[in-house]
Protein backbone atom coordinates (compact mmCIF):
# COMPACT_ATOMS: atom_id res chain seq x y z
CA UNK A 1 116.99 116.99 89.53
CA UNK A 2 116.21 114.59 92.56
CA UNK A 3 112.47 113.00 93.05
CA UNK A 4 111.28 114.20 95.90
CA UNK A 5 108.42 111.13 95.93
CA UNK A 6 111.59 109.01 95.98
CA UNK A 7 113.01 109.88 98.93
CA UNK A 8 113.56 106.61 101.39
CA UNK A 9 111.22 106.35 104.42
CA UNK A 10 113.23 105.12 107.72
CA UNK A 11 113.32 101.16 108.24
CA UNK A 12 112.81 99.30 110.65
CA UNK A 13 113.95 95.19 111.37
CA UNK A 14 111.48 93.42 113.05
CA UNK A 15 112.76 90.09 114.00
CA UNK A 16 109.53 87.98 115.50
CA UNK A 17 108.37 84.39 114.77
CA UNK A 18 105.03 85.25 116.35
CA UNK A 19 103.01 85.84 112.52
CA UNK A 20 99.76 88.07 114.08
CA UNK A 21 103.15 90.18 116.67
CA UNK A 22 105.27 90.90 113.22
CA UNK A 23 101.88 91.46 111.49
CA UNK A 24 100.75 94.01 113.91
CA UNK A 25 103.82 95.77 114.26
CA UNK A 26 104.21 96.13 110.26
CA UNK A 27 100.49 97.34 109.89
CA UNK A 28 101.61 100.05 112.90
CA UNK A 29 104.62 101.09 112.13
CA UNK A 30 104.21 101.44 108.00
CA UNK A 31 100.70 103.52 108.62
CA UNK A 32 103.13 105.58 110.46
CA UNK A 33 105.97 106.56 108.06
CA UNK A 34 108.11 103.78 108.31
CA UNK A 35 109.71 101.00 105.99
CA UNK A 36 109.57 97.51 107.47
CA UNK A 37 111.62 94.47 106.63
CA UNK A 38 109.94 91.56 108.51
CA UNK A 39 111.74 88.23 108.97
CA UNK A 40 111.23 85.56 111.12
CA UNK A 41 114.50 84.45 112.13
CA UNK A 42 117.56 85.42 113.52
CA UNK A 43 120.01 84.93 110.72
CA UNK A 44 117.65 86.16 108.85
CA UNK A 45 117.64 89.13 110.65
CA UNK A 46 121.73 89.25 110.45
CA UNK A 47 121.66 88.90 106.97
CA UNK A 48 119.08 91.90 106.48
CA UNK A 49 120.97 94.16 108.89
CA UNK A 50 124.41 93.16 106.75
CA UNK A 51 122.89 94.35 103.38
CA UNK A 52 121.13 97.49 104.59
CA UNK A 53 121.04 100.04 106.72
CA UNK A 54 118.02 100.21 109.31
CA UNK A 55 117.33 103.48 111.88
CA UNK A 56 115.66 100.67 114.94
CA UNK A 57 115.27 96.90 115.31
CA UNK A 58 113.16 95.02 117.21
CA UNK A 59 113.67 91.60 118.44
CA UNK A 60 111.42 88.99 120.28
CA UNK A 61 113.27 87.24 123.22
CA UNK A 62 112.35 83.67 121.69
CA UNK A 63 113.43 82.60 118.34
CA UNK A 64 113.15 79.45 116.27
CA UNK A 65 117.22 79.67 115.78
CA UNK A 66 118.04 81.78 118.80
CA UNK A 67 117.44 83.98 121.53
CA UNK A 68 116.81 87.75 121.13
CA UNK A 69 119.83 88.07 123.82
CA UNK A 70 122.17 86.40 121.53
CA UNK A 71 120.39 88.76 118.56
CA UNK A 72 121.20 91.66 120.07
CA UNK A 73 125.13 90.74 119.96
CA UNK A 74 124.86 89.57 116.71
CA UNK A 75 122.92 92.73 114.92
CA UNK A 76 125.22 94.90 117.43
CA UNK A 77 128.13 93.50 115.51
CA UNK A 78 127.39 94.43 112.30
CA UNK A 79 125.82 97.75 112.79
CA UNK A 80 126.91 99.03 116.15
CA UNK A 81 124.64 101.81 116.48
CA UNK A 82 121.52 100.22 115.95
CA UNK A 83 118.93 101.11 118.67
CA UNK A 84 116.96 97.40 119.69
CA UNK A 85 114.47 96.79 121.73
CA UNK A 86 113.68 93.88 122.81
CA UNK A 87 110.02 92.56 123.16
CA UNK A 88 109.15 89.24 125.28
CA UNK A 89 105.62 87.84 126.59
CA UNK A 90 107.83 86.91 129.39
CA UNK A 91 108.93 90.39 130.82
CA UNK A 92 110.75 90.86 133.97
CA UNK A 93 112.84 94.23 135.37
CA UNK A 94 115.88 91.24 135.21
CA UNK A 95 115.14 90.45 131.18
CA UNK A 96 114.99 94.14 130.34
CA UNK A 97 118.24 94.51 132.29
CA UNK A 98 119.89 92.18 130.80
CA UNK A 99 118.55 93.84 127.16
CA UNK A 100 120.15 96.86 128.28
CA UNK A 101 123.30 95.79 129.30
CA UNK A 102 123.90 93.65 125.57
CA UNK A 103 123.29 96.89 124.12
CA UNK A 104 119.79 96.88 123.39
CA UNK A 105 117.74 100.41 124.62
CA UNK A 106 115.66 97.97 126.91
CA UNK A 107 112.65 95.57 126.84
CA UNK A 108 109.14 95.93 126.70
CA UNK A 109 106.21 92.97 127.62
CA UNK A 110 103.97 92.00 125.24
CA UNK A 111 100.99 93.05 124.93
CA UNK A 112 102.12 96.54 124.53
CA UNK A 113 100.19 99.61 122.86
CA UNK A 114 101.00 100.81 119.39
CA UNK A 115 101.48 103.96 121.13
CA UNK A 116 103.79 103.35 123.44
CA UNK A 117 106.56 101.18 120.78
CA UNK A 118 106.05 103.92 118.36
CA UNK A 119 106.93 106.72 121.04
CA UNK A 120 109.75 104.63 121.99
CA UNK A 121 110.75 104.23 118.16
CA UNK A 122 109.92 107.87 117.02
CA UNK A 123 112.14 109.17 119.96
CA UNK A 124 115.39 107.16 118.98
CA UNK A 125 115.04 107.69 115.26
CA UNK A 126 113.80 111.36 115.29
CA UNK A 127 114.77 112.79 119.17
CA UNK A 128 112.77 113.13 122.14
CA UNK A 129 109.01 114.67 121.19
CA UNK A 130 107.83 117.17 123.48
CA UNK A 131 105.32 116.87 125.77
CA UNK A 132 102.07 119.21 124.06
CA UNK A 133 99.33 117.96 126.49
């Protein structure tokens, strides 16, 4: 008979150099249901996505080893339908376009709210949530 405590809990790869960004995103997005592998660099991020399966990803624009553009191609590659978003301090309509058109869902600017990546998040991994208020 299964173990219903054992069932998985969706995770995420969160691919961010920035310790207190990957910090805050794991503290967010674990106190809300999910599993988080957190890695710091872009092969490392490869390597996690080749080994398991993960329901969202999300990559920082600037990398130690790469850019999050070139991330997005890579992770892409190995599993296809992977929603990303991107996150940059640096955000522009042009960056997020460019996101979008790699593959990625779009980008979002730093600072954002916990709010607003985990509606973002909770909508590609469990559908659309309707509007209540």
């Amino acid at each position: 008979m299964p173990d219903i405590e054992s069932k998985q809990k969706p995770t995420i790869l969160v691919v961010d150099d920035e310790p207190s960004v990957g910090d805050a995103l794991r503290l967010v997005l674990e106190s809300n249901g999910y599993e988080v592998v957190l890695v710091t660099k872009g092969q490392d991020g490869v390597e996690e996505a080749r080994n398991r399966h993960f329901v969202f990803s999300i990559v920082d624009l600037f990398l130690a080893d790469t850019s999050g553009f070139q991330l997005i191609t890579d992770l892409l590659t190995v599993q296809p339908h992977i929603p990303i978003l991107l996150i940059t301090a640096h955000g522009s309509p042009q960056i997020c376009e460019e996101a979008r058109r790699l593959g990625a869902i779009g980008g979002l600017a730093k600072p954002f709210s916990p709010a607003e990546i985990l509606k973002l998040i909770d909508s590609h991994v469990h559908g659309p949530i309707p509007e209540s208020r």
